[in-house]
Protein backbone atom coordinates (compact mmCIF):
# COMPACT_ATOMS: atom_id res chain seq x y z
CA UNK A 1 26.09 96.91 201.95
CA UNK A 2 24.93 93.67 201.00
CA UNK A 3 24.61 93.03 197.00
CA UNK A 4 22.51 89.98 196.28
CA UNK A 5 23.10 88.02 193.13
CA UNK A 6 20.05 85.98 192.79
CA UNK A 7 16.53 86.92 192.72
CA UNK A 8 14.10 85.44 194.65
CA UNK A 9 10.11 85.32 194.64
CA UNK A 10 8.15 86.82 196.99
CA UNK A 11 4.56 86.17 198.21
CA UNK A 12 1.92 87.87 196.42
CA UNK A 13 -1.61 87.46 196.29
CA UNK A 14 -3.58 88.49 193.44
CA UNK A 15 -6.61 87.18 191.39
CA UNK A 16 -5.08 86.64 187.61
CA UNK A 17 -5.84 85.38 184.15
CA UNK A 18 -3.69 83.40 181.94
CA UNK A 19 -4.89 83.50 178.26
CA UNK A 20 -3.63 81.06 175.84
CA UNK A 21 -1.99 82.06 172.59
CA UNK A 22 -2.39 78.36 170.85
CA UNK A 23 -6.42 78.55 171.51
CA UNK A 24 -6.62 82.08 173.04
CA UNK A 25 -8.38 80.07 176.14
CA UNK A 26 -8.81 81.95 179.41
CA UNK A 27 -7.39 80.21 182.72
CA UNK A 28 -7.88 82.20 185.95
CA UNK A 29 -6.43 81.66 189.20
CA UNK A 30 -4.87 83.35 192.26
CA UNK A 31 -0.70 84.28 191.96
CA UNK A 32 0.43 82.30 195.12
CA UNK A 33 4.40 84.10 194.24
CA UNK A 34 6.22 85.99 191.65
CA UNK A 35 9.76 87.28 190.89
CA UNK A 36 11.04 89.23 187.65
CA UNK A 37 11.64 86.20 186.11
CA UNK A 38 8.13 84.12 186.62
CA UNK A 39 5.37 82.97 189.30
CA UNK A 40 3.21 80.71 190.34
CA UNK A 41 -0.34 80.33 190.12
CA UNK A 42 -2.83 78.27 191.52
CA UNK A 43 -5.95 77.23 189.62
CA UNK A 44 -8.79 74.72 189.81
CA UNK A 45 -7.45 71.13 189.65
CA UNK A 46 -9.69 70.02 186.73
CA UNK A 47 -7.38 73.35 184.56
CA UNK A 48 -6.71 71.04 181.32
CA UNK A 49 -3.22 70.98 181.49
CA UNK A 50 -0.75 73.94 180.74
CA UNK A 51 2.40 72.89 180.59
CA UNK A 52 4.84 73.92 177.39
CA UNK A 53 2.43 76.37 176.34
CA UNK A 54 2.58 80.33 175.76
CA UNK A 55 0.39 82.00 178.06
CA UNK A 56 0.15 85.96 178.70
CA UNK A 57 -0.74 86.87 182.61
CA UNK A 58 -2.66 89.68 184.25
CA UNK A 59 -2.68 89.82 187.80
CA UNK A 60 -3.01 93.46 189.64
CA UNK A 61 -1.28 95.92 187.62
CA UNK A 62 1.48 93.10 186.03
CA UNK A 63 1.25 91.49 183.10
CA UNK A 64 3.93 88.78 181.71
CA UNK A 65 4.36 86.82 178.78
CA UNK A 66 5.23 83.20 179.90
CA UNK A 67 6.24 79.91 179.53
CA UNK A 68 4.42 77.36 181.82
CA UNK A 69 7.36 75.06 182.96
CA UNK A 70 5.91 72.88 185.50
CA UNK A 71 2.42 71.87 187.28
CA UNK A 72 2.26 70.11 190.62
CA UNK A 73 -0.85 68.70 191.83
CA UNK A 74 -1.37 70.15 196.08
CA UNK A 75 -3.19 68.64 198.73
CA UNK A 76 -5.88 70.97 198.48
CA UNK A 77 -7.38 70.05 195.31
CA UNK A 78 -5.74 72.70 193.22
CA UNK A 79 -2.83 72.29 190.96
CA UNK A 80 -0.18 75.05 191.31
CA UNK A 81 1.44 76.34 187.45
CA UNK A 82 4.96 77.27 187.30
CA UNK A 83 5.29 79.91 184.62
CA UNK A 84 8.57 81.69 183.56
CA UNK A 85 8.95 85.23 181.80
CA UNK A 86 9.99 85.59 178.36
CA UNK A 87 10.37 88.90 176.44
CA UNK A 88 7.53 90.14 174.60
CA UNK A 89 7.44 89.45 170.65
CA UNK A 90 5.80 92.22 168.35
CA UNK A 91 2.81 89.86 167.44
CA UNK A 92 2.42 89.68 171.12
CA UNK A 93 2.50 93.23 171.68
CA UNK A 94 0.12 94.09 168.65
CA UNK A 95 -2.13 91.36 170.02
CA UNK A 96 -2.30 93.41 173.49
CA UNK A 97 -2.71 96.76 172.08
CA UNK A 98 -5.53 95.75 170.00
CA UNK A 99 -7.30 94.05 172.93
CA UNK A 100 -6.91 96.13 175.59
CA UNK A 101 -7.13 99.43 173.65
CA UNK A 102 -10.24 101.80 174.26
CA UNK A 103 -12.79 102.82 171.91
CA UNK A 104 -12.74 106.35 171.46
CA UNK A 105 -15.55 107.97 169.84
């Protein structure tokens, strides 16, 4: 058996949307890779810029609480974001529930 000690991303497409905590801003994109620990995105090239902020992704049926770490401008006229999971705080969590919960009447 071979035991593998790093973890590497894998391709996966997926339409997504990154919404900023500082201005609560909504970003969307396509999820060009991901692994446990982040994933990158690729988004319009005119995206204001990302980096260093605290962003919360939905793409599919993930969601991840992020760090964007690095942006790199691609031939194609998109820019591709670099984000990197962090563990959910419980202002982040209560921020979630309340937005995503259903009205039940």
């Amino acid at each position: 058996m071979v035991e593998r000690r790093k973890i590497d991303r894998v391709t996966y497409g997926a339409d997504s949307v990154m919404v900023v905590r500082e201005d609560l801003s909504k970003v969307y994109g396509k999820v060009k890779n991901l692994s446990p620990l982040g994933m990158a995105v690729s988004v319009k090239a005119d995206t204001p810029s990302l980096l260093g902020k605290d962003v919360i992704i939905v793409a599919d049926t993930l969601i991840m609480y992020a760090d964007v770490i690095r942006e790199d401008s691609e031939e194609d006229g998109t820019k591709t974001v670099a984000i990197s999971a962090k563990k959910f705080t419980g202002d982040v969590l209560e921020y979630l529930f309340k937005h995503i919960a259903l009205d039940e009447e």
